[in-house]
N, C-alpha and C. Protein backbone atom coordinates (compact mmCIF):
# COMPACT_ATOMS: atom_id res chain seq x y z
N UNK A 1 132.79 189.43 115.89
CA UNK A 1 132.50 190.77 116.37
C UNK A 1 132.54 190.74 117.90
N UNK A 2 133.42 191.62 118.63
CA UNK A 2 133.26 191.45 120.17
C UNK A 2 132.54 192.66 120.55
N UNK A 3 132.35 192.66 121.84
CA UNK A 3 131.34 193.35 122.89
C UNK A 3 131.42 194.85 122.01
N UNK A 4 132.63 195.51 121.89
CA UNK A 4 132.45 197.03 121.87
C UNK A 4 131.79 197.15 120.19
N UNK A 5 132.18 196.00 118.94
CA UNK A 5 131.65 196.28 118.25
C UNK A 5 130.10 196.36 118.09
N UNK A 6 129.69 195.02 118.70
CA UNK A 6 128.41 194.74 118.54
C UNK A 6 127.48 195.51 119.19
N UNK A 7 128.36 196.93 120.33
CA UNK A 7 127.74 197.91 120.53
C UNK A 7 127.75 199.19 119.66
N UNK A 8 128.77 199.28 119.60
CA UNK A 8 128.91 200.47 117.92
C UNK A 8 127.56 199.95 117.08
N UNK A 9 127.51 198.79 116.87
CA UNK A 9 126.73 198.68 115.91
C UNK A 9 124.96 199.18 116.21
N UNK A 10 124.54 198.59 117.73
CA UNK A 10 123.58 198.60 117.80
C UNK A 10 123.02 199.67 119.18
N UNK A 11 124.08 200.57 118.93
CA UNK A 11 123.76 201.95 119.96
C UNK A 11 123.82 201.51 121.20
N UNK A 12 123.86 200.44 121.48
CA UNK A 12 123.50 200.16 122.86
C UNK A 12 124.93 200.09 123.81
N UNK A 13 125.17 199.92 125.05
CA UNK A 13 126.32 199.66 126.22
C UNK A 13 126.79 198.87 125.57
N UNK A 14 128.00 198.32 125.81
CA UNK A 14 128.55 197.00 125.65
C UNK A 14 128.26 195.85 126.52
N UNK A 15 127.69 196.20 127.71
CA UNK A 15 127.23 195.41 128.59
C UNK A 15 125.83 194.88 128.55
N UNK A 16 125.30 195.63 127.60
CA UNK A 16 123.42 195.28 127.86
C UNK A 16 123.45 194.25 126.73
N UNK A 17 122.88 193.21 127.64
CA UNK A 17 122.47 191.75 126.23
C UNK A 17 121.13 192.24 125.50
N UNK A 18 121.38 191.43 124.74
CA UNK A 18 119.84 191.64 123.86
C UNK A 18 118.84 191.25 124.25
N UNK A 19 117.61 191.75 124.44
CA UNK A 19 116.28 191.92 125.01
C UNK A 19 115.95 190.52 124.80
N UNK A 20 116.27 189.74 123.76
CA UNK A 20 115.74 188.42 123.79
C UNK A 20 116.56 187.28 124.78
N UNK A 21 117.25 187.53 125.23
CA UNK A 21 118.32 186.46 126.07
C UNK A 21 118.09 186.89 127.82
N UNK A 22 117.14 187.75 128.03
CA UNK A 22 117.29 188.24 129.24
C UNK A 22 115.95 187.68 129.85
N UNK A 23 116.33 187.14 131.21
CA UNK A 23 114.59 187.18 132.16
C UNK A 23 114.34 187.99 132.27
N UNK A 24 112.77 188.01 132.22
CA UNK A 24 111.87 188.77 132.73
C UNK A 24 111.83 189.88 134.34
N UNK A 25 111.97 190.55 134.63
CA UNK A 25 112.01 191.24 136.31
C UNK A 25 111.21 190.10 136.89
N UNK A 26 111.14 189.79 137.90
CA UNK A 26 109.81 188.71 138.42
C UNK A 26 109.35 189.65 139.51
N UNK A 27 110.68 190.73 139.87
CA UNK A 27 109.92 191.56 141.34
C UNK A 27 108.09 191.75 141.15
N UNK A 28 107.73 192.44 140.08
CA UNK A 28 106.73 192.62 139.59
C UNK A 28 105.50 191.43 140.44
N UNK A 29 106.32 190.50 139.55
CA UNK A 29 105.27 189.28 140.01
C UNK A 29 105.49 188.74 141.34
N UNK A 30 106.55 189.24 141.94
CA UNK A 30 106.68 188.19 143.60
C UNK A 30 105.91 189.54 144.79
N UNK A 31 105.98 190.89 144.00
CA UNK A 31 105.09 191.72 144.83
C UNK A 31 103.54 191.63 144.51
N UNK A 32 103.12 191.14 143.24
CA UNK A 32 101.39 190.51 143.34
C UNK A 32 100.77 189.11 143.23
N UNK A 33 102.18 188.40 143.96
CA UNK A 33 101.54 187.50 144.54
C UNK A 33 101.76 187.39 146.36
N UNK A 34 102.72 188.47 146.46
CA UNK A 34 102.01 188.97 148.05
C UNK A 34 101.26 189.64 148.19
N UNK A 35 100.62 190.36 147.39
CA UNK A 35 98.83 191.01 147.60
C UNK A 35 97.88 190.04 147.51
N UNK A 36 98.04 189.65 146.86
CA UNK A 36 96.66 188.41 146.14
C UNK A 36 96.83 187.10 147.00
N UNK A 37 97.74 186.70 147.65
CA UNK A 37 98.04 185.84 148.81
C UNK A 37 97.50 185.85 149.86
N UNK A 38 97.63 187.39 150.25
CA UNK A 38 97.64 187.81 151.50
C UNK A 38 96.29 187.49 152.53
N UNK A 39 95.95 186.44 153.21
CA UNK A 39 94.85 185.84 153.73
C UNK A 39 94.42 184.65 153.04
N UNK A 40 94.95 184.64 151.98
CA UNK A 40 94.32 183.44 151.01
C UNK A 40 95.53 182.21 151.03
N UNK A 41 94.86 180.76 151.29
CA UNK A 41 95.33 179.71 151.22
C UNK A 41 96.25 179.62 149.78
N UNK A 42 94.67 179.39 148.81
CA UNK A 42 95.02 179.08 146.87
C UNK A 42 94.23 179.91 146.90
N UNK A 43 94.69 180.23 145.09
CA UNK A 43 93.99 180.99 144.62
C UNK A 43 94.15 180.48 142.74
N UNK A 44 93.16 180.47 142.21
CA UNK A 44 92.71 179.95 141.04
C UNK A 44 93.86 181.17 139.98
N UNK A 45 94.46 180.00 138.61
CA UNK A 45 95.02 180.66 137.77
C UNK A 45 94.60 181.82 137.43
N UNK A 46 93.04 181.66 137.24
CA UNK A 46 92.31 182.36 135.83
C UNK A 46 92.46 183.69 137.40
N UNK A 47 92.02 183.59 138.34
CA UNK A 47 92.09 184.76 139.08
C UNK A 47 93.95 185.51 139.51
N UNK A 48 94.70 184.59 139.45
CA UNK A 48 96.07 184.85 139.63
C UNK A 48 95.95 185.88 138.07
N UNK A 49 95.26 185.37 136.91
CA UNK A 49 95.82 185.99 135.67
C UNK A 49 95.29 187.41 135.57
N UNK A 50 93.98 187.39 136.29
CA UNK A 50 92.97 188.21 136.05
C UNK A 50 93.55 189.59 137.04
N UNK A 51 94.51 189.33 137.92
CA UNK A 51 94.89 190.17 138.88
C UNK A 51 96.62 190.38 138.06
N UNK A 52 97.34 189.70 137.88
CA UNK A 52 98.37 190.23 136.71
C UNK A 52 98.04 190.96 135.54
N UNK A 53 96.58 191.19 134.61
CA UNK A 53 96.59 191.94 134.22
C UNK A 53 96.07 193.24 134.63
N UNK A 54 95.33 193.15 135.66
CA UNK A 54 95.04 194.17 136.11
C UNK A 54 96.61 195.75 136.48
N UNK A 55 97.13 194.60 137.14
CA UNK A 55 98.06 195.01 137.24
C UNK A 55 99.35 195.46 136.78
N UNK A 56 98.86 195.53 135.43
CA UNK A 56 100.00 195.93 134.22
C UNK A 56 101.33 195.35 134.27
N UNK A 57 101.39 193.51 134.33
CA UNK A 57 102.52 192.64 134.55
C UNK A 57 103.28 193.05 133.22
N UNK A 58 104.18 192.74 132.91
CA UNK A 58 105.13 192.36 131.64
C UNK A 58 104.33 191.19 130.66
N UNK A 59 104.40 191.71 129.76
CA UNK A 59 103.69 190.53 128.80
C UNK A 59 104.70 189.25 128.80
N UNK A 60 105.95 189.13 129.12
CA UNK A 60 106.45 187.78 129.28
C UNK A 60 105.90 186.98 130.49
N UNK A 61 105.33 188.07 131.67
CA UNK A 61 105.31 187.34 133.19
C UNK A 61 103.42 186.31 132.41
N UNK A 62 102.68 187.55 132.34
CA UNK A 62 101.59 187.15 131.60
C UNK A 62 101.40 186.15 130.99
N UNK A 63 102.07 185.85 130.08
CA UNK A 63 102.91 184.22 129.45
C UNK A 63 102.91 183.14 130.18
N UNK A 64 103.83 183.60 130.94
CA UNK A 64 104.10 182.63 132.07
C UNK A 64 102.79 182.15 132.32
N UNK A 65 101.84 183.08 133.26
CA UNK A 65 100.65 182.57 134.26
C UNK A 65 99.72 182.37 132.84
N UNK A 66 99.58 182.84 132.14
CA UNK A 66 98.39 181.92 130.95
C UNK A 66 99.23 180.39 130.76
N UNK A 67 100.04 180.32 130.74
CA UNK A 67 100.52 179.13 130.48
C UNK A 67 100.75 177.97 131.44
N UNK A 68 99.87 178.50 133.03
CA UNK A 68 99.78 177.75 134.34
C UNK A 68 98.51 176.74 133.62
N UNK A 69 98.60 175.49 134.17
CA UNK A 69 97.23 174.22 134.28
C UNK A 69 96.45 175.36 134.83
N UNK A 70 94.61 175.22 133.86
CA UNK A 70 93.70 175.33 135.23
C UNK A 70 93.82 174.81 136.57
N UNK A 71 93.76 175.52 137.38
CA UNK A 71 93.41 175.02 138.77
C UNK A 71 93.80 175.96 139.60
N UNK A 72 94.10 175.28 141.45
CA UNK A 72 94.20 176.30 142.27
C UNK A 72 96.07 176.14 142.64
N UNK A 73 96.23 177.24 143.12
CA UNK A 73 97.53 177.25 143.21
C UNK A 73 97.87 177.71 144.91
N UNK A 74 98.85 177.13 145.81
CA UNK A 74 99.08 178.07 147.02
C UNK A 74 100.50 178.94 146.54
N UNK A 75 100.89 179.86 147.44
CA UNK A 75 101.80 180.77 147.01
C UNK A 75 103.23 180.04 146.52
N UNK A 76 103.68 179.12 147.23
CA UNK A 76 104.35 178.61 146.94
C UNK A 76 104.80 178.10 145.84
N UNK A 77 103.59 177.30 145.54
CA UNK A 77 103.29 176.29 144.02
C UNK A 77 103.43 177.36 142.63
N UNK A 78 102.88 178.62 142.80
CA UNK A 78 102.61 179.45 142.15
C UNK A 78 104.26 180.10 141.74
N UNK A 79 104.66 180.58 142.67
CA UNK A 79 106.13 181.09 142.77
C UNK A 79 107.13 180.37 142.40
N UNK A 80 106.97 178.84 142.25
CA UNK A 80 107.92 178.17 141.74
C UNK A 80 107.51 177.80 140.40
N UNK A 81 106.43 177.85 139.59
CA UNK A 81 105.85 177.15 138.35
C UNK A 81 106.36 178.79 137.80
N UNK A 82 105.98 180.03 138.18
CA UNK A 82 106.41 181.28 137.61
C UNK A 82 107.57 181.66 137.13
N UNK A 83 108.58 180.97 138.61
CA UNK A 83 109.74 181.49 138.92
C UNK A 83 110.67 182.86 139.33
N UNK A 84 109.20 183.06 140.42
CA UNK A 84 108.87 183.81 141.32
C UNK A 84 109.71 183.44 142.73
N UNK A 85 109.57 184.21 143.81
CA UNK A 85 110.26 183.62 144.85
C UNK A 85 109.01 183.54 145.80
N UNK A 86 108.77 182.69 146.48
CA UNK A 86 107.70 182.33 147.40
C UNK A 86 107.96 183.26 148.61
N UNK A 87 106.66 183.69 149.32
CA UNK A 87 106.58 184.88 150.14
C UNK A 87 107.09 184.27 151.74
């Protein structure tokens, strides 16, 4: 089945992949971890997580940061374990 069928079939563009093969946006997450940065050296997972949900992240980004080690993170460390871009 090529591109135009497998869009006939499933309403969608021929260009849009399927929701499961695609990353996550990270903009989301590389703009709140320049808020939550901002003056701060590290900052602890459970508070990195506690401020992604606040902030109505994507339940995949969410994933991600529940799935960080306890501990403290600097922006950097954080942005690359996410796969985020560091500020």
């Amino acid at each position: 089945m090529d591109d135009a069928e497998l869009a006939a079939d499933t309403d969608l563009p021929a260009d849009t992949e399927p929701a499961g093969d695609t990353e996550p946006d990270t903009r989301p997450l590389d703009e709140l971890l320049d808020e939550i940065y901002h003056g701060q050296e590290r900052i602890s997972q459970a508070d990195i997580y506690r401020r992604a949900v606040a902030a109505e992240l994507a339940a995949a980004l969410l994933t991600r940061i529940a799935a960080l080690p306890e501990g403290e993170y600097a922006v950097d460390e954080a942005a690359d374990l996410l796969g985020g871009s560091p500020a």
